[in-house]
PDB file of N, CA and C in Angstrom:
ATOM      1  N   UNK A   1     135.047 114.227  75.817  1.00  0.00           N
ATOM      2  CA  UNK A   1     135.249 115.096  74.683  1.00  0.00           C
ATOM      3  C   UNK A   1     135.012 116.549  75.069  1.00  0.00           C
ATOM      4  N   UNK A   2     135.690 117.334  74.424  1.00  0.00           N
ATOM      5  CA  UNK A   2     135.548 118.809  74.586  1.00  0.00           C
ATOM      6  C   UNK A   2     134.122 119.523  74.159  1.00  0.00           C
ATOM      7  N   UNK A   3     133.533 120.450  74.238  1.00  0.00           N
ATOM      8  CA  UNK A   3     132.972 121.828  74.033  1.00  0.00           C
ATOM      9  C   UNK A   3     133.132 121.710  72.461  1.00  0.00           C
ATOM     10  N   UNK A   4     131.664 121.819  71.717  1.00  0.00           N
ATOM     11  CA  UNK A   4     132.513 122.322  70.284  1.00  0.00           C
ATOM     12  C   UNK A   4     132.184 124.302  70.483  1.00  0.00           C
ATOM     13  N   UNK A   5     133.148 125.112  69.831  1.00  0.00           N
ATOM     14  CA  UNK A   5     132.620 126.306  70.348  1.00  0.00           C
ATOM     15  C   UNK A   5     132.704 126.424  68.573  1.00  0.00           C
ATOM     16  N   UNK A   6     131.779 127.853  68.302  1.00  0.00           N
ATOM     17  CA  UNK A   6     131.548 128.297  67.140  1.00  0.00           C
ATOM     18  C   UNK A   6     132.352 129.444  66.596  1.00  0.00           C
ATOM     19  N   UNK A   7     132.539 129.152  65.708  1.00  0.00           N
ATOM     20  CA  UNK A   7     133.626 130.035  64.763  1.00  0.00           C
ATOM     21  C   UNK A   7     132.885 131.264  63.980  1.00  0.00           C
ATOM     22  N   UNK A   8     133.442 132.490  65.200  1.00  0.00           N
ATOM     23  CA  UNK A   8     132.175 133.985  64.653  1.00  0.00           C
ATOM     24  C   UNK A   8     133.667 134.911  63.882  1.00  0.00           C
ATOM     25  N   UNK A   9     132.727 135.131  62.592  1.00  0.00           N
ATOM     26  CA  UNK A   9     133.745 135.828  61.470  1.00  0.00           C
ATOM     27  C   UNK A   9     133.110 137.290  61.997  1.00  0.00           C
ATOM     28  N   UNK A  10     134.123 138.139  61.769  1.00  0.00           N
ATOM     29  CA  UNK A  10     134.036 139.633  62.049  1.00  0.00           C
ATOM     30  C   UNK A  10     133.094 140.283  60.782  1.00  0.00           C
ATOM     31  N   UNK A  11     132.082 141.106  61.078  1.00  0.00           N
ATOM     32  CA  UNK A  11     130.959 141.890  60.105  1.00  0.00           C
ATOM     33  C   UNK A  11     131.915 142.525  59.060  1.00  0.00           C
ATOM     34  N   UNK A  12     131.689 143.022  58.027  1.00  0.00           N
ATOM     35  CA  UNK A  12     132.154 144.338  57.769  1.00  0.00           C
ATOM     36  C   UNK A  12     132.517 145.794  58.014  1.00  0.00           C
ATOM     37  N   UNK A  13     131.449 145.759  58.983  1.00  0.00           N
ATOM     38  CA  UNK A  13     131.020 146.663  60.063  1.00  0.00           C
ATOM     39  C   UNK A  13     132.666 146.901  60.779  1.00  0.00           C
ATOM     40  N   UNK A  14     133.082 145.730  61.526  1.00  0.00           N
ATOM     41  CA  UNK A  14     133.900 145.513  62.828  1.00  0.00           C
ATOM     42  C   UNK A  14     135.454 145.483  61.547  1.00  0.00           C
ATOM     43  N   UNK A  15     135.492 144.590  60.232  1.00  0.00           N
ATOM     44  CA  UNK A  15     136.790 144.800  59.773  1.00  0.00           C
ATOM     45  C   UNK A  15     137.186 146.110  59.306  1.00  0.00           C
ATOM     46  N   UNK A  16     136.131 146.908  59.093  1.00  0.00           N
ATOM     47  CA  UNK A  16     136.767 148.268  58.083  1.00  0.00           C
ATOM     48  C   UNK A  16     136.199 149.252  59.208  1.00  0.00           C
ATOM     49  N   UNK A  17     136.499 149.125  60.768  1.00  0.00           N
ATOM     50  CA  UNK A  17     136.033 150.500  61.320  1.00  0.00           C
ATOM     51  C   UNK A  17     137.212 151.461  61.357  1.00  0.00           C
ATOM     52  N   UNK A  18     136.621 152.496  61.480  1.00  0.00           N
ATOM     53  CA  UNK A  18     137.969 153.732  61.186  1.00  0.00           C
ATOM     54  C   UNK A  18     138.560 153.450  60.379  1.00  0.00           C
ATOM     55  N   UNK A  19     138.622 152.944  59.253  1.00  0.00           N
ATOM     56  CA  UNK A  19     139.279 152.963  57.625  1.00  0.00           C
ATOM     57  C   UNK A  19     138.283 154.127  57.277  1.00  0.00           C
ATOM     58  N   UNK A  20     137.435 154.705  57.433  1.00  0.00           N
ATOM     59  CA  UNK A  20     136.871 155.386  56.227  1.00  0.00           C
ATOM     60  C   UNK A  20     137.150 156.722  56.538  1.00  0.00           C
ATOM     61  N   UNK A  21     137.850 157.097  57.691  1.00  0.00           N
ATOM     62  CA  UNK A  21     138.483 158.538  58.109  1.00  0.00           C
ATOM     63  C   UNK A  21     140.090 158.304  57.265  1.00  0.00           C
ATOM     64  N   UNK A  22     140.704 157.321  57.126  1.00  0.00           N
ATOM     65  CA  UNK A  22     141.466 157.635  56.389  1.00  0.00           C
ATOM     66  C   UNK A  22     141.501 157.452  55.110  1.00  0.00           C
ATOM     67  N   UNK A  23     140.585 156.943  54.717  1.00  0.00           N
ATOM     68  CA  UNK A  23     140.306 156.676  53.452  1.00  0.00           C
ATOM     69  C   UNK A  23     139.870 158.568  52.844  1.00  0.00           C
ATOM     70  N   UNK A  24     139.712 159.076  53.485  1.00  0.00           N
ATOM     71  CA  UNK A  24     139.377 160.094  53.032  1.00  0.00           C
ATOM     72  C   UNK A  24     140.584 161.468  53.429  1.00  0.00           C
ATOM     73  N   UNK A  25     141.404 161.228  53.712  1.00  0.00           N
ATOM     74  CA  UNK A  25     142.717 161.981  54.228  1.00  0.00           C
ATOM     75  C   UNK A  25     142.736 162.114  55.505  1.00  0.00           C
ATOM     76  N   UNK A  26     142.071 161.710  56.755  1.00  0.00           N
ATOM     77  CA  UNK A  26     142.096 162.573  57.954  1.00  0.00           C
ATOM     78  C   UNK A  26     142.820 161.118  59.071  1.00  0.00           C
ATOM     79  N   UNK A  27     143.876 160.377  58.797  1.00  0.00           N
ATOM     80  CA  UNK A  27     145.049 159.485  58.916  1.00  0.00           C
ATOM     81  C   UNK A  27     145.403 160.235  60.622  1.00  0.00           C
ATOM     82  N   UNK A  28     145.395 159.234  61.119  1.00  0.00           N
ATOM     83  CA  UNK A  28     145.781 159.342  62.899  1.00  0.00           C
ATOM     84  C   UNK A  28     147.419 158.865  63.183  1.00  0.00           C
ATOM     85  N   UNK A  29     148.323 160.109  62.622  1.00  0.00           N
ATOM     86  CA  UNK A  29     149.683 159.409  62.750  1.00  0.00           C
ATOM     87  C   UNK A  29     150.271 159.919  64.029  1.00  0.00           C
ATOM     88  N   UNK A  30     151.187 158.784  64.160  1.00  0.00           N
ATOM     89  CA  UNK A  30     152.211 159.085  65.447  1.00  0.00           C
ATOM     90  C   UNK A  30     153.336 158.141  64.813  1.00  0.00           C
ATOM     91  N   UNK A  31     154.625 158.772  65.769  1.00  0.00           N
ATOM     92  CA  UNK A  31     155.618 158.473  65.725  1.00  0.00           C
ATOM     93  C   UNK A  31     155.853 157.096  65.589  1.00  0.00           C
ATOM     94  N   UNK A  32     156.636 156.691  64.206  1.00  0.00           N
ATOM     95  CA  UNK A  32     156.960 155.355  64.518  1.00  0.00           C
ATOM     96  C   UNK A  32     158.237 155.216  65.400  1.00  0.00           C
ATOM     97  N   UNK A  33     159.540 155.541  64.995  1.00  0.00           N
ATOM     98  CA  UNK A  33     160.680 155.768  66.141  1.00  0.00           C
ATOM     99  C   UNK A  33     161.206 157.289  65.712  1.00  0.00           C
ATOM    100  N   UNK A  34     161.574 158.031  66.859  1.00  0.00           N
ATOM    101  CA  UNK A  34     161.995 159.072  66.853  1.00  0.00           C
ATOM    102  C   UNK A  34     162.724 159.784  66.007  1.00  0.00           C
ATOM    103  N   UNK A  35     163.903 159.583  65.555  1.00  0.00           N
ATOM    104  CA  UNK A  35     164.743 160.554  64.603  1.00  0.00           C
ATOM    105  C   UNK A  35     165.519 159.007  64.141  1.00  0.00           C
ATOM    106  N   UNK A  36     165.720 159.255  62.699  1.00  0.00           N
ATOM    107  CA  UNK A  36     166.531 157.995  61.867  1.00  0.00           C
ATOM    108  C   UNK A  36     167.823 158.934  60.760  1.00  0.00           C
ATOM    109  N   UNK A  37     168.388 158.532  60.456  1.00  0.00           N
ATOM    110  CA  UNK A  37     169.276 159.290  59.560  1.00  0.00           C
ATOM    111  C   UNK A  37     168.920 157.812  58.087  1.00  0.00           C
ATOM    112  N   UNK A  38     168.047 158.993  57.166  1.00  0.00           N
ATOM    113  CA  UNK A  38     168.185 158.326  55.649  1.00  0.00           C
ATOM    114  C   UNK A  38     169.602 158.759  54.843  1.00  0.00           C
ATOM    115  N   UNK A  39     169.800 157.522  54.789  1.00  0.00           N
ATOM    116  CA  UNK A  39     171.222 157.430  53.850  1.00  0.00           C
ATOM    117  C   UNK A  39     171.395 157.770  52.127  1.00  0.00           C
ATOM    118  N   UNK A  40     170.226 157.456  52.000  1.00  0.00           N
ATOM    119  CA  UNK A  40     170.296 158.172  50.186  1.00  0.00           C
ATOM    120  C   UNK A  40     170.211 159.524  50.596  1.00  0.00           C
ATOM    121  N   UNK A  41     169.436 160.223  51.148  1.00  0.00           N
ATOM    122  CA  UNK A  41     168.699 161.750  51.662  1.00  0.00           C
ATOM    123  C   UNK A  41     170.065 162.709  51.917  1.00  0.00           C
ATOM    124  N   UNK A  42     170.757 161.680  52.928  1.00  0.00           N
ATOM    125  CA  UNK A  42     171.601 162.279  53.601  1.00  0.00           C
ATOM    126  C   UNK A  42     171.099 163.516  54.790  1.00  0.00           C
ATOM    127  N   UNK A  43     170.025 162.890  55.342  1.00  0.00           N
ATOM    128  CA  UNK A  43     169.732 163.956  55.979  1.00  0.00           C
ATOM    129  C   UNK A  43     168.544 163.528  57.236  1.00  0.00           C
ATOM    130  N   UNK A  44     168.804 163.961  58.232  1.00  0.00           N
ATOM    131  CA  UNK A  44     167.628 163.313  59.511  1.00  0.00           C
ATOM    132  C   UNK A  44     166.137 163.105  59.274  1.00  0.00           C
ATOM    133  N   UNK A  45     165.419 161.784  59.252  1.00  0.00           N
ATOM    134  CA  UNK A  45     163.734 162.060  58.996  1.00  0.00           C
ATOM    135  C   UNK A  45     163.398 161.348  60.301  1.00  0.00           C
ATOM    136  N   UNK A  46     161.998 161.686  60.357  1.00  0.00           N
ATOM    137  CA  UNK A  46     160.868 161.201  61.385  1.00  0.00           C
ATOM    138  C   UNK A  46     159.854 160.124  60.319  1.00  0.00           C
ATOM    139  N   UNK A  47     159.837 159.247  61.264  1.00  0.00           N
ATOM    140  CA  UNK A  47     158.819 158.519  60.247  1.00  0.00           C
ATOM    141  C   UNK A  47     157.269 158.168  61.008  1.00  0.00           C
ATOM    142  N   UNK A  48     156.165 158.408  60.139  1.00  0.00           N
ATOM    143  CA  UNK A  48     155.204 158.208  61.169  1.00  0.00           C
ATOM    144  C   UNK A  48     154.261 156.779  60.749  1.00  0.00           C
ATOM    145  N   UNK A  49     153.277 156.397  61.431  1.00  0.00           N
ATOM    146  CA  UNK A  49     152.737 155.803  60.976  1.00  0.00           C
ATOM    147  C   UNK A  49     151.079 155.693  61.786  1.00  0.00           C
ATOM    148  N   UNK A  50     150.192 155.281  60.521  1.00  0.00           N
ATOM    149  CA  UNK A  50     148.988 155.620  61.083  1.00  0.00           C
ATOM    150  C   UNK A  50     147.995 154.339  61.847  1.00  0.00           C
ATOM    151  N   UNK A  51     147.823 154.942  63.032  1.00  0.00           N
ATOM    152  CA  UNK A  51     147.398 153.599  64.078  1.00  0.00           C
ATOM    153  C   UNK A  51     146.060 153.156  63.437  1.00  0.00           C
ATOM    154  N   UNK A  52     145.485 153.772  62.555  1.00  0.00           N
ATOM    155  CA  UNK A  52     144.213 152.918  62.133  1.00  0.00           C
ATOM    156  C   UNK A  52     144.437 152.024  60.623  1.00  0.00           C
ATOM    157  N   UNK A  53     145.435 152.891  59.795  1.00  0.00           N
ATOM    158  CA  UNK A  53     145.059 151.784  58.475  1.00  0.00           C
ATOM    159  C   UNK A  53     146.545 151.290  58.480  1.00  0.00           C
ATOM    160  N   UNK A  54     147.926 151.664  59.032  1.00  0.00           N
ATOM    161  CA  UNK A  54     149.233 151.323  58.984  1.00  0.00           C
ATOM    162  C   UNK A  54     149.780 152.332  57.754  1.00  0.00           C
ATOM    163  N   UNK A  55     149.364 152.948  57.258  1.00  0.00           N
ATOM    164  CA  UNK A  55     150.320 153.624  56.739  1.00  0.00           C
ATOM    165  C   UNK A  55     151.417 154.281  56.726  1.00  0.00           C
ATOM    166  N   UNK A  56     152.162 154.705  55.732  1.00  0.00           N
ATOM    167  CA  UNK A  56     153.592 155.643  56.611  1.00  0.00           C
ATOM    168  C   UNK A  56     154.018 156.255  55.730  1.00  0.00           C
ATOM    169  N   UNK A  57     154.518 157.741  56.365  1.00  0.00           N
ATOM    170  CA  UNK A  57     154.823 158.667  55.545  1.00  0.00           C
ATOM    171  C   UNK A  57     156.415 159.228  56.548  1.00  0.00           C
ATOM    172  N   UNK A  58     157.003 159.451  55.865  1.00  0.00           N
ATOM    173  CA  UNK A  58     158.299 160.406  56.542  1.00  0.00           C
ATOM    174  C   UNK A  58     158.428 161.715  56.050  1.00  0.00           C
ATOM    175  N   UNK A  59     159.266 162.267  56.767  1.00  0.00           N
ATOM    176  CA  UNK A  59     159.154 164.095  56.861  1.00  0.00           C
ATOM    177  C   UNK A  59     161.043 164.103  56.892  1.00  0.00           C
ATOM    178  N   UNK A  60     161.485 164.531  56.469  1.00  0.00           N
ATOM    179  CA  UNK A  60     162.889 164.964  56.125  1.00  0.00           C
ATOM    180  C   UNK A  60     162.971 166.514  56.970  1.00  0.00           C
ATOM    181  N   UNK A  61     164.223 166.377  57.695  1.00  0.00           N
ATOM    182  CA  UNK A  61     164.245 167.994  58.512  1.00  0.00           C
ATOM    183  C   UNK A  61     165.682 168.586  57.896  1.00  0.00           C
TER     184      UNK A  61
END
């Protein structure tokens, strides 16, 4: 028979780290893909998204 190994749940601590910088506006975005053309807009955007909580915002040029 196998090893039983133990099943360790993540703190609170470890699930919500760096959520609370964006929770408060200060969001770590980067590029999701480079230049897209929005079709309702009619017009070129960048879309970003933030590596700590996933959010996403686009910018229209």
């Amino acid at each position: 028979m196998g090893d039983v190994l133990p099943f360790k749940r993540k703190t609170a601590a470890e699930k919500h780290k760096g959520k609370s910088l964006c929770r408060s506006g200060f969001h770590k975005w980067k590029i999701c893909s480079a230049k897209q053309f929005d079709v309702k807009q009619g017009k070129l955007v960048t879309r970003y998204r933030c590596e700590r909580c996933g959010a996403e915002k686009v910018e229209a040029h």
